[in-house]
Protein backbone atom coordinates (compact mmCIF):
# COMPACT_ATOMS: atom_id res chain seq x y z
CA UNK A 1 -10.15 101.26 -222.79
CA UNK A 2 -11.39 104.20 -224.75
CA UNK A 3 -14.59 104.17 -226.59
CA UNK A 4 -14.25 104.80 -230.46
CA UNK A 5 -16.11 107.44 -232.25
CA UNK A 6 -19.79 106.50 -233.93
CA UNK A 7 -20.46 108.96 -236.03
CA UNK A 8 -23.96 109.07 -237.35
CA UNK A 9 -25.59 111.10 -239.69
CA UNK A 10 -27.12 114.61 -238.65
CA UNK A 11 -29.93 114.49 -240.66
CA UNK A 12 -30.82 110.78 -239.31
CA UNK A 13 -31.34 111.94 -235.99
CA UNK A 14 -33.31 114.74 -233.91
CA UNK A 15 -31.34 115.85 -231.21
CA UNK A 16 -33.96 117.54 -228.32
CA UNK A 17 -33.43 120.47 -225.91
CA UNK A 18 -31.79 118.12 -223.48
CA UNK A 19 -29.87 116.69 -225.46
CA UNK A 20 -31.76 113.17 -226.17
CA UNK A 21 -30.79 112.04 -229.98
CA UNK A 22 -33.50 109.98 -231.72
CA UNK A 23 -33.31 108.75 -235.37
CA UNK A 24 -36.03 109.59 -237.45
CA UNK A 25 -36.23 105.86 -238.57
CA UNK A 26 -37.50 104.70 -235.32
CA UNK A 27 -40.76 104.38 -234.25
CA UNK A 28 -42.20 105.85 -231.55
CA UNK A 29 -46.18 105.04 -231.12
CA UNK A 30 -48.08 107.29 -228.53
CA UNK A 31 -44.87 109.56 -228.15
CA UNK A 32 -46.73 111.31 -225.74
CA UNK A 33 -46.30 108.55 -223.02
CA UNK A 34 -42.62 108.34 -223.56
CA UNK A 35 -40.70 110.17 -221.27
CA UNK A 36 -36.40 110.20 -222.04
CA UNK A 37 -35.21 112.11 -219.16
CA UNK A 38 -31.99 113.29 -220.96
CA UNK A 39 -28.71 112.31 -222.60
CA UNK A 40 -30.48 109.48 -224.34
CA UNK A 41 -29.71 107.81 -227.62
CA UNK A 42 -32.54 105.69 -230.08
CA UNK A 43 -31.00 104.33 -232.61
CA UNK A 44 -32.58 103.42 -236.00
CA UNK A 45 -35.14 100.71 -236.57
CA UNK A 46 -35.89 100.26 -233.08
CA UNK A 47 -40.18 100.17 -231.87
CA UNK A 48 -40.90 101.55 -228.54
CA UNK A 49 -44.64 100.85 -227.94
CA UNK A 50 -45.49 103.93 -226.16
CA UNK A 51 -49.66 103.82 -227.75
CA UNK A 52 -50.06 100.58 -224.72
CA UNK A 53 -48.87 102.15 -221.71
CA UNK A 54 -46.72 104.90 -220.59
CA UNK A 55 -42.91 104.06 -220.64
CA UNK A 56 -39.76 106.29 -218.58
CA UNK A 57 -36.21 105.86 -219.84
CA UNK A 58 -33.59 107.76 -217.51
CA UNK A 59 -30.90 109.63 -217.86
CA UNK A 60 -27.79 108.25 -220.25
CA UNK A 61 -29.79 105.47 -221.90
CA UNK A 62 -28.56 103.87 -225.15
CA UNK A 63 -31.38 101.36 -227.15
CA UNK A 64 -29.13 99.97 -230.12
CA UNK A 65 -30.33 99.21 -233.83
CA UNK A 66 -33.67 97.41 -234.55
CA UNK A 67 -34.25 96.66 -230.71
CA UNK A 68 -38.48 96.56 -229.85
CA UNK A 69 -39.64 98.26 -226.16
CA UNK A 70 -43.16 97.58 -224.95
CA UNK A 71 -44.71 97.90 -221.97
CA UNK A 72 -46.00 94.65 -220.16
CA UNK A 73 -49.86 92.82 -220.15
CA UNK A 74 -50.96 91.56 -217.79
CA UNK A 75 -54.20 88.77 -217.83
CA UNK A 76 -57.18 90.03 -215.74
CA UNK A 77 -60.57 88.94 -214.99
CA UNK A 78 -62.32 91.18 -217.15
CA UNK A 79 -59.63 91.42 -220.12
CA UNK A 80 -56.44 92.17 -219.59
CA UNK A 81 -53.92 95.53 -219.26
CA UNK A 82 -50.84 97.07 -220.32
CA UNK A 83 -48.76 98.81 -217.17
CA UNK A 84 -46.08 101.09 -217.68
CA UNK A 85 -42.50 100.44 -217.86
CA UNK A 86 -39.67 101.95 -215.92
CA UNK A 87 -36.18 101.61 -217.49
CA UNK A 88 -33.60 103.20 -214.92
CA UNK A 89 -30.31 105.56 -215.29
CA UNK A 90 -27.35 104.68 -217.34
CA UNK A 91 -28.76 101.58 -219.22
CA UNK A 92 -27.09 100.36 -222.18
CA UNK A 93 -29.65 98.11 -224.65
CA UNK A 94 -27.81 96.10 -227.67
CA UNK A 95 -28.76 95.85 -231.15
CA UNK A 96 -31.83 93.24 -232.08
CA UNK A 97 -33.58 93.39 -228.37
CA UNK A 98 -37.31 92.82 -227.37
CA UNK A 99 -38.17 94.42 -223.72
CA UNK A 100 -40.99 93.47 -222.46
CA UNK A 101 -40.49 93.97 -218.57
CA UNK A 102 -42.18 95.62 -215.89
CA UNK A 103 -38.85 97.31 -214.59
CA UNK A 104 -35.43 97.80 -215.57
CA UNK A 105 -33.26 98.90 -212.32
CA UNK A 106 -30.23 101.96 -213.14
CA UNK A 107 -26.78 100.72 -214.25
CA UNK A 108 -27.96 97.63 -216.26
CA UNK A 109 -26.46 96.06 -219.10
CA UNK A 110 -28.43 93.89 -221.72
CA UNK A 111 -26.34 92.41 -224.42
CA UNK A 112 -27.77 92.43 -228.56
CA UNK A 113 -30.30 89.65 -229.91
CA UNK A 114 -31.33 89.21 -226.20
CA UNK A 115 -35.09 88.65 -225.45
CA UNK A 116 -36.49 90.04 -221.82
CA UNK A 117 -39.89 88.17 -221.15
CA UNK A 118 -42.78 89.21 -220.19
CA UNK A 119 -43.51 91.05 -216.83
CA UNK A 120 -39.15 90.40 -215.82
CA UNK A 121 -38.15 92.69 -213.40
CA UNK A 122 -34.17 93.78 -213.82
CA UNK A 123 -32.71 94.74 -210.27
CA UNK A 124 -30.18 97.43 -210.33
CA UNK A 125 -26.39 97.18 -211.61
CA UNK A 126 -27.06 93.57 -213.21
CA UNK A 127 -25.64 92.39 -216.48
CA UNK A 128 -27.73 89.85 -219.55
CA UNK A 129 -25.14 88.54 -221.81
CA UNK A 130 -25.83 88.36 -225.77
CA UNK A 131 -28.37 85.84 -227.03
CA UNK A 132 -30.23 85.47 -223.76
CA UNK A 133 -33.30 84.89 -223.38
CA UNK A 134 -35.58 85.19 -220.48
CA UNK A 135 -38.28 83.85 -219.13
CA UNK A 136 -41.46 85.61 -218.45
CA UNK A 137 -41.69 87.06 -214.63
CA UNK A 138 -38.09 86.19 -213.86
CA UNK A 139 -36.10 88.88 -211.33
CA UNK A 140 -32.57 89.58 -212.25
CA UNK A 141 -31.07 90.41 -208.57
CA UNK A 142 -28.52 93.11 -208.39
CA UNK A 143 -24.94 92.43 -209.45
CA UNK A 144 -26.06 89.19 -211.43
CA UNK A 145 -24.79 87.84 -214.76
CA UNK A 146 -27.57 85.79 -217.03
CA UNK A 147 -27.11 84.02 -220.29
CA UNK A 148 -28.27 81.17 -221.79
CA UNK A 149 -32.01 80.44 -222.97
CA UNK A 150 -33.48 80.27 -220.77
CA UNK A 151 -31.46 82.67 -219.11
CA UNK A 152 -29.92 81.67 -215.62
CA UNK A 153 -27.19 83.08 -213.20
CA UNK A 154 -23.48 82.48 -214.52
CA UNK A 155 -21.66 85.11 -212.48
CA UNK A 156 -21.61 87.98 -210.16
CA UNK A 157 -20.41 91.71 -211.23
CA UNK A 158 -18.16 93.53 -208.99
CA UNK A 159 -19.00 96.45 -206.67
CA UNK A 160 -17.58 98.83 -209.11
CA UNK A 161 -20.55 98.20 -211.18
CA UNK A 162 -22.13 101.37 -210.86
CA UNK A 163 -19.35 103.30 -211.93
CA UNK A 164 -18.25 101.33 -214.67
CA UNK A 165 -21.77 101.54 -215.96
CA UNK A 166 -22.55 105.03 -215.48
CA UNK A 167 -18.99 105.99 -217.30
CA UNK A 168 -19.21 103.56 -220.22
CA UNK A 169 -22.84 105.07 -220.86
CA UNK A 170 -21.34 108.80 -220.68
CA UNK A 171 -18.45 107.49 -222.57
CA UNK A 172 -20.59 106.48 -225.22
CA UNK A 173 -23.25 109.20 -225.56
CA UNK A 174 -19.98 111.26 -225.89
CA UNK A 175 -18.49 109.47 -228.84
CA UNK A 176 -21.41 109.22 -230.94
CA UNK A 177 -20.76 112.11 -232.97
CA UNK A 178 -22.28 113.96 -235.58
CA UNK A 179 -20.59 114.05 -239.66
């Protein structure tokens, strides 16, 4: 099925020298510790809590409308700290979604108004359907389907995962086009 056009406004968004586009209505705190590694897309509205710890999106990422990234805490005897987060190749985040994992693997899709708890670890080519919630410190495993809240398995994806993800995340960046 072809992806249908989203056209956005040019002077909403900053488009970089490798061609990441970023609206100018999200917020990026400590922008120096976020890394987009190309091809990526930041919709408006969306937080991504870069001030706490460093935090990597790959190549072909999408983060949809008013979704929140920050990097996980972790409890320790003296305090506490924030560690990085690693958000793989060809991810596609929905609208309304709060990220708060230690990893999230390359081919992954996570579905809008979803919440990812704290210190989760997403496997590669795995798939969170809408309104899920997970638990903190759960592990998605590769080529699994969770929904519900609290999120459990409820399917398997097929091999093909990988290439359906990495197209419908090219497809995309390529069909949101400028006025």
């Amino acid at each position: 099925m072809e992806q249908p056009d989203v056209f956005y406004d040019g002077s909403e968004y900053i488009e970089t020298a490798s061609g990441n586009k970023v609206s100018r209505s999200c917020v990026l705190c400590g922008s120096r510790n976020i890394v987009l590694n190309g091809k990526c897309i930041v919709q408006s509205d969306c937080i991504v809590r870069g001030d706490l710890a460093n935090i990597n999106l790959g190549r072909l990422c999408v983060v949809g409308k008013r979704s929140v990234i920050t990097p996980p805490f972790k409890k320790l005897l003296g305090g506490g700290a924030f560690y990085p987060l690693q958000i793989g190749d060809n991810v596609f985040v929905g609208e309304d979604t709060v990220i708060n994992a230690v990893q999230v693997g390359s081919y992954v899709y996570i579905g809008s108004n979803c919440v990812i708890g704290q210190s989760c670890v997403l496997k590669d080519c795995c798939r969170i359907e809408d309104n899920t919630v997970l638990p903190p410190e759960t592990v998605v495993p590769s080529f699994a389907i969770f929904a519900g809240s609290p999120g459990t398995m409820v399917g398997e994806l097929p091999e093909s995962t990988q290439d359906i993800m990495s197209e419908a995340t090219r497809s995309f960046y390529q069909h949101f086009k400028k006025l």
